[in-house]
Protein backbone atom coordinates (compact mmCIF):
# COMPACT_ATOMS: atom_id res chain seq x y z
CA UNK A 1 0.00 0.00 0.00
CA UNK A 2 1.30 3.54 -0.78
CA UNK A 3 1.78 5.97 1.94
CA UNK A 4 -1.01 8.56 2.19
CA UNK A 5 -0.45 11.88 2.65
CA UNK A 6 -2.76 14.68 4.35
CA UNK A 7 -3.48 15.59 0.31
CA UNK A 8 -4.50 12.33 -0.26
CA UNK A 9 -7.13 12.59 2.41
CA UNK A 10 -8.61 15.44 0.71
CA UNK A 11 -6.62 18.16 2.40
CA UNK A 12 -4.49 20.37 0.34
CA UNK A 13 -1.91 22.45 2.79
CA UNK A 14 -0.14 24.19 -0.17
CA UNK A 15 -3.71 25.41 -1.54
CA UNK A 16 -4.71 26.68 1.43
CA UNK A 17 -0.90 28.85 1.99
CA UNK A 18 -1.64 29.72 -2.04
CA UNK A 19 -5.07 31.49 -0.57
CA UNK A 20 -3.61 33.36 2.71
CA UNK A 21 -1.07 34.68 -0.02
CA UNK A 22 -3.54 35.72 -2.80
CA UNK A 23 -6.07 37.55 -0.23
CA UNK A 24 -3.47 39.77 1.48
CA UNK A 25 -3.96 42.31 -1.20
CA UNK A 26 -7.43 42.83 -0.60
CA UNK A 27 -7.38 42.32 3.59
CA UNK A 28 -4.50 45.55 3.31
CA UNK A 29 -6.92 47.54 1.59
CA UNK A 30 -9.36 47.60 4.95
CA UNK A 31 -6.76 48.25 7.23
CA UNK A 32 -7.76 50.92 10.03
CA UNK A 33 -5.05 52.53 11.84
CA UNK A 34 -5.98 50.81 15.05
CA UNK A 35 -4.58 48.17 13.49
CA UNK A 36 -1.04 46.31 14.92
CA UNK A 37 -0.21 42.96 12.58
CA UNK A 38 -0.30 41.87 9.49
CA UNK A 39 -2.69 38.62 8.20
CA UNK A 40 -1.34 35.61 8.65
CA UNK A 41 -0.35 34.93 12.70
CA UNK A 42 -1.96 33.23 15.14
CA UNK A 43 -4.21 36.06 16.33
CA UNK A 44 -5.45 39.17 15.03
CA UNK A 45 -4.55 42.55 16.94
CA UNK A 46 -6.20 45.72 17.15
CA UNK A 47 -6.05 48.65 20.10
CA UNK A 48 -9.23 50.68 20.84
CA UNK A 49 -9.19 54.01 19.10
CA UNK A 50 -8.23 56.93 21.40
CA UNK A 51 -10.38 59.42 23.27
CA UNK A 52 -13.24 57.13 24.20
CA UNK A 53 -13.99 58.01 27.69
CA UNK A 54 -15.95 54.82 28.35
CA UNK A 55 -15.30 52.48 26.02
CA UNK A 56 -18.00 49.26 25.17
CA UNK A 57 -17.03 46.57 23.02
CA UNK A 58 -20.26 45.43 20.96
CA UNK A 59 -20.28 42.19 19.23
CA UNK A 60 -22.40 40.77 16.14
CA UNK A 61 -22.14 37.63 14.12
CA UNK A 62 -23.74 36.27 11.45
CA UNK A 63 -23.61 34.26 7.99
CA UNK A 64 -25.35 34.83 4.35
CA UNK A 65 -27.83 31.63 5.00
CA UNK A 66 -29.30 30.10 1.74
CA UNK A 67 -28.78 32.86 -0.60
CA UNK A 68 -25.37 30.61 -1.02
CA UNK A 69 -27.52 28.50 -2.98
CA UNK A 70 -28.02 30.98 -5.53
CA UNK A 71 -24.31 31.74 -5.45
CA UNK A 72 -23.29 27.71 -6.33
CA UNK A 73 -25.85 27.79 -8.75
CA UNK A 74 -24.78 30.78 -10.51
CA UNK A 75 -21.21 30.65 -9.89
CA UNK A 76 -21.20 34.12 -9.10
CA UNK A 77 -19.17 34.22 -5.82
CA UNK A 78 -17.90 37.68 -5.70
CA UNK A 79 -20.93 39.30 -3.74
CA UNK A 80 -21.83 37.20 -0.64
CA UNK A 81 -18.65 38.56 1.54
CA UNK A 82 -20.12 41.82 1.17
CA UNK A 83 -23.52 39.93 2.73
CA UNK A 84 -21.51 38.38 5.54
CA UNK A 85 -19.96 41.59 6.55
CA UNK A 86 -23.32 43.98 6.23
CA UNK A 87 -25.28 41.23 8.13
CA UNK A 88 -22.74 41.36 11.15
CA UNK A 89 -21.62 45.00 10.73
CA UNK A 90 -25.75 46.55 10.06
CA UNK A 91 -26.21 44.58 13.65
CA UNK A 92 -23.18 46.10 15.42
CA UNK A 93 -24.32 49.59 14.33
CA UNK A 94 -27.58 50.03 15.84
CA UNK A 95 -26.38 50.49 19.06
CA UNK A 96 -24.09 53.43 17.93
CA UNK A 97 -20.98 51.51 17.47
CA UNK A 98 -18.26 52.26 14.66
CA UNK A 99 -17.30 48.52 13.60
CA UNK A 100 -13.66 48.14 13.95
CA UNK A 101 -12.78 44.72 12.87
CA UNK A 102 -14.04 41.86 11.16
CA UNK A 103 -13.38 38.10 10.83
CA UNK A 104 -14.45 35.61 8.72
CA UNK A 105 -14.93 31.19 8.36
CA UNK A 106 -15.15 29.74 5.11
CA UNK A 107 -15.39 26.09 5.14
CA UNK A 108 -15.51 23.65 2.10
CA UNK A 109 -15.14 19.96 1.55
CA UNK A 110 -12.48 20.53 -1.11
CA UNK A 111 -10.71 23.80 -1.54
CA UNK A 112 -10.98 25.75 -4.85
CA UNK A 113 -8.49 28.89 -4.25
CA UNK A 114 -10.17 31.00 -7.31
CA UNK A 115 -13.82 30.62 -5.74
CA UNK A 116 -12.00 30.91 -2.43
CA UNK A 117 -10.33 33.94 -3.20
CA UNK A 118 -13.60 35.90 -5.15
CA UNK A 119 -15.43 35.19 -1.42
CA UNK A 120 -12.89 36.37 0.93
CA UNK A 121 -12.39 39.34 -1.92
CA UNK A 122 -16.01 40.40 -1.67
CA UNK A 123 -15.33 40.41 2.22
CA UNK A 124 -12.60 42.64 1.99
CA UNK A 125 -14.72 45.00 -0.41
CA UNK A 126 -17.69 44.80 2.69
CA UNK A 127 -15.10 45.78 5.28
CA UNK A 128 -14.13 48.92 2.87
CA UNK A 129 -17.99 50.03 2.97
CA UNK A 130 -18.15 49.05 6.35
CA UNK A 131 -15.23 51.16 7.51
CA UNK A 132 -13.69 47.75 9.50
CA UNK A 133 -10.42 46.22 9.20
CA UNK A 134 -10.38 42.30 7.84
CA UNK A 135 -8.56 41.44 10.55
CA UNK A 136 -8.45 37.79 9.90
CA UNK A 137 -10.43 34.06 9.33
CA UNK A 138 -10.03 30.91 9.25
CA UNK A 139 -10.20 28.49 5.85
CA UNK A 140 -11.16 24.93 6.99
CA UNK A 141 -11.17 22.06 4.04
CA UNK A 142 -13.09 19.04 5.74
CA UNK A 143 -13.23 16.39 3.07
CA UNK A 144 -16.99 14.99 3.25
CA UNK A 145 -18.79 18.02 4.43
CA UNK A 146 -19.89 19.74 1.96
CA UNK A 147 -21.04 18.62 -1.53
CA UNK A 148 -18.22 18.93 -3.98
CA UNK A 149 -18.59 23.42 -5.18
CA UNK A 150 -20.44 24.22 -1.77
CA UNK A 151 -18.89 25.91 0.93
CA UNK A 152 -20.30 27.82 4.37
CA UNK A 153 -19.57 31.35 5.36
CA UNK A 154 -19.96 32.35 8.72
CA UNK A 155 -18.32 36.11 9.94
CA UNK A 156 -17.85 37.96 13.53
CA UNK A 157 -17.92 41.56 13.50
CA UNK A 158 -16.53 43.74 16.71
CA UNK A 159 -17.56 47.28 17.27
CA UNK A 160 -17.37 49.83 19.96
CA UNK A 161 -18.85 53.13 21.32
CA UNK A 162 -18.30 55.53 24.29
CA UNK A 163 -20.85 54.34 26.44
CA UNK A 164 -22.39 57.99 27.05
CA UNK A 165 -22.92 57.84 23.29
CA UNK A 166 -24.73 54.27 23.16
CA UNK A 167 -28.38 53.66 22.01
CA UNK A 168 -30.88 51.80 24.23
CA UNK A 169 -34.03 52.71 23.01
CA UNK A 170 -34.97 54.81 26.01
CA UNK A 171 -35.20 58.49 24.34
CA UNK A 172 -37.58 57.07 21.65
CA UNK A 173 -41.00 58.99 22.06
CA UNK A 174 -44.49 59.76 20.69
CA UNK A 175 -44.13 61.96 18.10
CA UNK A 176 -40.52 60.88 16.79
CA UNK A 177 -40.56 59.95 13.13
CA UNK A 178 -38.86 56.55 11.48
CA UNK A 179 -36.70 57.47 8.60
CA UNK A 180 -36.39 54.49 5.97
CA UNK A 181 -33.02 53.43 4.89
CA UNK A 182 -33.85 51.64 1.45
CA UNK A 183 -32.61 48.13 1.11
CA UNK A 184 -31.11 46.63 -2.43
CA UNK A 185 -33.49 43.72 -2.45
CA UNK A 186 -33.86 40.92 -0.31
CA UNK A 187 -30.68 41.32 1.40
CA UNK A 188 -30.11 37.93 2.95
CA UNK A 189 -33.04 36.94 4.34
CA UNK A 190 -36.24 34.76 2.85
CA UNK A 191 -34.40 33.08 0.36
CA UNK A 192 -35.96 29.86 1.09
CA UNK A 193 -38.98 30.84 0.74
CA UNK A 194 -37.81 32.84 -2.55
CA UNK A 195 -36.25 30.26 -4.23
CA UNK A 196 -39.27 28.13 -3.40
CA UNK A 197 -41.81 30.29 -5.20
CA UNK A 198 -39.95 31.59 -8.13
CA UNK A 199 -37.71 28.43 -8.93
CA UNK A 200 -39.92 25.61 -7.85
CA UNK A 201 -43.61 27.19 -8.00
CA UNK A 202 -43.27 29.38 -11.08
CA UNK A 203 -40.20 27.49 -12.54
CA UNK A 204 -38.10 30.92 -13.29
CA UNK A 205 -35.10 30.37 -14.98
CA UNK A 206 -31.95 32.34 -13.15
CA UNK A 207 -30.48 33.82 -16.76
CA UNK A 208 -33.82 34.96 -17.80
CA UNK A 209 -35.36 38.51 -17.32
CA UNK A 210 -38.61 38.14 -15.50
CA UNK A 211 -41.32 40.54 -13.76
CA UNK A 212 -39.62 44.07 -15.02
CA UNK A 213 -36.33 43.31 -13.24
CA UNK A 214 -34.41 44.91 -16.12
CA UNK A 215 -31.63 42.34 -15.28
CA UNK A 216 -31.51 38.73 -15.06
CA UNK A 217 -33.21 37.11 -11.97
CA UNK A 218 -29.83 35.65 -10.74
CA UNK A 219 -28.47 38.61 -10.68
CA UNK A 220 -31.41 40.64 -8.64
CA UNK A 221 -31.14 37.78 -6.21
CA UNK A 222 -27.43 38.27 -5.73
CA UNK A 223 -27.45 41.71 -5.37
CA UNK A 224 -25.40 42.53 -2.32
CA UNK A 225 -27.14 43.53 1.57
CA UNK A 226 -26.52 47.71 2.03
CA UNK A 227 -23.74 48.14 4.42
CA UNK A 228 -25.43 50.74 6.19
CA UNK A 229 -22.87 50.52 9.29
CA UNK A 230 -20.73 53.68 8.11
CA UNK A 231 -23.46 55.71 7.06
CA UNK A 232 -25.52 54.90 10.35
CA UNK A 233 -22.29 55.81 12.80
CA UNK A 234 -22.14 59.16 10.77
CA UNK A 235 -25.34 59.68 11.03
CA UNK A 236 -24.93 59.40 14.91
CA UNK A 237 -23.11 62.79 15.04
CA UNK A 238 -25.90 64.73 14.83
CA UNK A 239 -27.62 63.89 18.03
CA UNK A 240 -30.67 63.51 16.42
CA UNK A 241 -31.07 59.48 16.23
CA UNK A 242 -32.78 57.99 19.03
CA UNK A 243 -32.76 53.94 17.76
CA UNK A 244 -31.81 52.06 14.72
CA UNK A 245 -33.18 48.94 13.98
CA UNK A 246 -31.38 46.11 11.72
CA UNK A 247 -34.59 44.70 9.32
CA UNK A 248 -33.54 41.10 9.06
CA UNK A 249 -35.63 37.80 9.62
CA UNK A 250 -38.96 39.05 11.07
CA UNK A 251 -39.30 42.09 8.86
CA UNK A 252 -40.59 45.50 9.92
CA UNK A 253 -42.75 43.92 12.49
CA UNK A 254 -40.05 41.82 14.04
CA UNK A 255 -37.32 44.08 14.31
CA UNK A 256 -38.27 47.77 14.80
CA UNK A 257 -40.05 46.82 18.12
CA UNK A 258 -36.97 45.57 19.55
CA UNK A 259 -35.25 49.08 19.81
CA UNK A 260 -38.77 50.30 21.38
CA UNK A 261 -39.72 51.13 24.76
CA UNK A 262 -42.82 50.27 26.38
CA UNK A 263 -46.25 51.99 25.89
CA UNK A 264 -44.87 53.44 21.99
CA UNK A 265 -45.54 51.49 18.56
CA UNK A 266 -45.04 52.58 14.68
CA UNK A 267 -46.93 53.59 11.97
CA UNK A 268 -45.47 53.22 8.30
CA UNK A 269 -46.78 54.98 5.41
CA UNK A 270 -45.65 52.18 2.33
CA UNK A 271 -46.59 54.62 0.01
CA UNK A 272 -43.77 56.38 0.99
CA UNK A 273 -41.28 54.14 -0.31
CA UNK A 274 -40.51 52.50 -3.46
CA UNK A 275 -41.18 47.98 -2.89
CA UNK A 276 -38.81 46.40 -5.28
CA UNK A 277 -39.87 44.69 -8.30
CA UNK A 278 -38.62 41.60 -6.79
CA UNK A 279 -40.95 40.94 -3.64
CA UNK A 280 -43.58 41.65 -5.69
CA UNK A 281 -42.72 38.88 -8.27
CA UNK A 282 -42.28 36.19 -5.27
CA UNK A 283 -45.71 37.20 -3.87
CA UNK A 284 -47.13 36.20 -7.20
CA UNK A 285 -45.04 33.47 -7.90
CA UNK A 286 -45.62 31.95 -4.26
CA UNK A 287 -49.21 33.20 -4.26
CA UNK A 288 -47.83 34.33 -0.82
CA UNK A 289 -50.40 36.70 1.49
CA UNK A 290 -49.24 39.43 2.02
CA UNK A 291 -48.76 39.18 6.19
CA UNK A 292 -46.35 36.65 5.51
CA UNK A 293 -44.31 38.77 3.00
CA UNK A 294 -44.15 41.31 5.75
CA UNK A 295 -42.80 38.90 8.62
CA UNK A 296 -40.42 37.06 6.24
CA UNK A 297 -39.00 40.06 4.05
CA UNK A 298 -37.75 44.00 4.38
CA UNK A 299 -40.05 44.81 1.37
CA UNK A 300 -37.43 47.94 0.07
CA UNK A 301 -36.09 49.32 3.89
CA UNK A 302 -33.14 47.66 5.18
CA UNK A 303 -32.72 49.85 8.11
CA UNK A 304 -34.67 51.99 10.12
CA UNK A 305 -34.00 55.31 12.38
CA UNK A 306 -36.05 56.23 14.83
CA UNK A 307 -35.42 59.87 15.00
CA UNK A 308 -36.40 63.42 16.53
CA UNK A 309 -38.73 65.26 14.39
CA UNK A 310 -37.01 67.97 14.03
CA UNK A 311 -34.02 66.52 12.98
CA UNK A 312 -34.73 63.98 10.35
CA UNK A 313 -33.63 66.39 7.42
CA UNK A 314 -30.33 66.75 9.21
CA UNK A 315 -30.16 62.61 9.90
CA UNK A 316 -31.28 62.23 5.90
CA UNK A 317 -28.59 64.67 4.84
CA UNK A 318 -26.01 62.13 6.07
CA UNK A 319 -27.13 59.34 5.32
CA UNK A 320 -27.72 60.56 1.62
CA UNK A 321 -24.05 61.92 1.46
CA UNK A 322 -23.23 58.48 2.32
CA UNK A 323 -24.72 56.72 -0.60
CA UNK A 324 -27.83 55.19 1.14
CA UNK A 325 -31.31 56.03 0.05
CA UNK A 326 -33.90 57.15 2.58
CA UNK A 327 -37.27 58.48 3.29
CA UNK A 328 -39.23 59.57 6.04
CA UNK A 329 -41.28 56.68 6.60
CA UNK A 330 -43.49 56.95 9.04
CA UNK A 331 -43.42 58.14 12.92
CA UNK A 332 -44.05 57.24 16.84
CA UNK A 333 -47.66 56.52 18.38
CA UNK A 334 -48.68 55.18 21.43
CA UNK A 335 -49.43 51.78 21.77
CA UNK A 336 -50.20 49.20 24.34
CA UNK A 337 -49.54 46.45 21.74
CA UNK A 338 -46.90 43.82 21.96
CA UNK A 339 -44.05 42.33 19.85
CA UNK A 340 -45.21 42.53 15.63
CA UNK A 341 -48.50 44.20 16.79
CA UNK A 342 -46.86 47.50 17.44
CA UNK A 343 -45.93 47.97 13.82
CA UNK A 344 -48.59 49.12 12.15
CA UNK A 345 -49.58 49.83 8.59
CA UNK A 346 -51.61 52.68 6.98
CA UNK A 347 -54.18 51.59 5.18
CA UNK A 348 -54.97 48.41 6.81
């Protein structure tokens, strides 16, 4: 019998060094100053920035779920970093926090270093909107895991904010108004049940323009989450935000009330805002009702401020010079509902 080696097994060691070398380009191009080593050692290390009076560390992690699907069966692999990143970073920000540092897990039952690199690349690209440094990952090859193409992607982002400055939810009031950050489309959340109406109800083929996309449906699924998190901690210097709420799984209902105090709800206005093509062409395709699409997807706002009245032009003005769209899109009310039912909707 002839002696097996690790590659043998399935494990490539030399493929894996090839990657750490072919990704240091892009992990330099995040680097914050706070920054003290290189990629590559044992352990990432970063200092706080200076002049916080209080520091808090915040925390936020995260993967892309089963919009990877749509990435294997696409082979378009250069977007879903930036997904990982805005998932974890959009978290970290609501509480005020600049994100400082990322890292990322790819695992895959064989190693491909082109498909490995285009992931970790679009990473590095999410940090850059982000404002965080890569500051390192981990590439595991575990022969048998994963079907042959298929990988996982998991990412942990760390933050931090003078405490003085952090948001709890306790200023918001009657009378405040939510501004609307607009998402890019589904962001990363619902693609089970997406893929379930349009590919398997309606039979939608991925390289085919359908519904008045103006684009191939592949590529409006893949279109990247919003990094809102630089945008959002600009947006904090103007005193005027009192939450921020992260619209992931749960939708408007399930996430805006978890920034809220007690004895306050929402009311949204959704003809104030523009609902993508896409959601609409699901709810058709699925013959989906329309409570679910709400609990399952962001339906065109990816992030929303809860903000003084009186300074939601100045919040907007930020946010806008920033690159991310935004509305006022509705405002504060008192409620004595709980959880989904204090997000209501005008004209139900």
């Amino acid at each position: 019998m002839a002696r097996l080696t690790y590659r043998d097994a399935g494990v490539d060691i030399d493929a894996g060094d090839s990657l750490v070398e072919r990704i240091k380009p892009h992990v330099r191009t995040t680097r914050r100053p706070e920054v003290l080593a290189d990629v590559g050692g044992f352990a990432g290390l970063c200092r706080l920035p200076l002049g916080l009076r209080e520091p808090i560390m915040v925390s936020g992690t995260d993967g892309v779920g089963t919009k990877l699907k749509l990435a294997f069966m696409t082979g378009r692999h250069d977007t879903v970093g930036v997904d990982l990143v805005a998932m974890c970073a959009n978290d970290v920000a609501t509480v005020g926090a600049d994100a400082l540092f990322f890292l990322d897990y790819f695992a895959t039952g064989r190693l491909d270093v082109g498909t490995a690199e285009r992931v970790i690349a679009g990473v590095a690209d999410g940090c850059r909107r982000a404002g965080c440094t890569l500051l390192g990952g981990e590439t595991a090859e575990m022969p048998g895991m994963y079907p042959d193409g298929e990988y996982d992607l998991a990412g942990f982002c760390v933050g931090v904010v003078d405490r003085h400055e952090m948001l709890d939810g306790s200023t918001v009031k009657v009378g405040d108004v939510v501004v609307g950050g607009f998402s890019s489309g589904l962001h990363s959340n619902g693609y089970s049940l997406a893929r379930r109406a349009l590919l398997d109800a309606a039979k939608y083929d991925l390289d085919a323009e359908v519904g008045g996309l103006g684009r191939t449906l592949g590529e409006a699924l893949l279109e990247p989450t919003v990094v809102y998190a630089r945008a959002a901690h600009r947006a904090m210097r103007t005193g005027q935000i009192h939450a921020m709420a992260h619209i992931t799984g749960g939708g408007l209902g399930g996430n805006i009330p978890r920034v809220l105090p007690d004895g306050v709800g929402v009311q949204l206005d959704p003809r104030r805002w523009t609902r993508h093509a896409l959601f609409d062409l699901i709810q058709r395709a699925g013959d989906v009702d329309e409570a679910e699409m709400r609990r399952t997807f962001n339906l065109g706002l990816g992030m929303a401020f809860v903000v003084e009245a009186a300074g939601a032009d100045a919040v907007m003005a930020v946010l806008r010079e920033n690159h991310i769209g935004c509305a006022i899109v509705g405002e504060v009310i008192p409620s004595d509902a709980v959880d989904e039912a204090r997000v209501t909707f005008v004209g139900d």
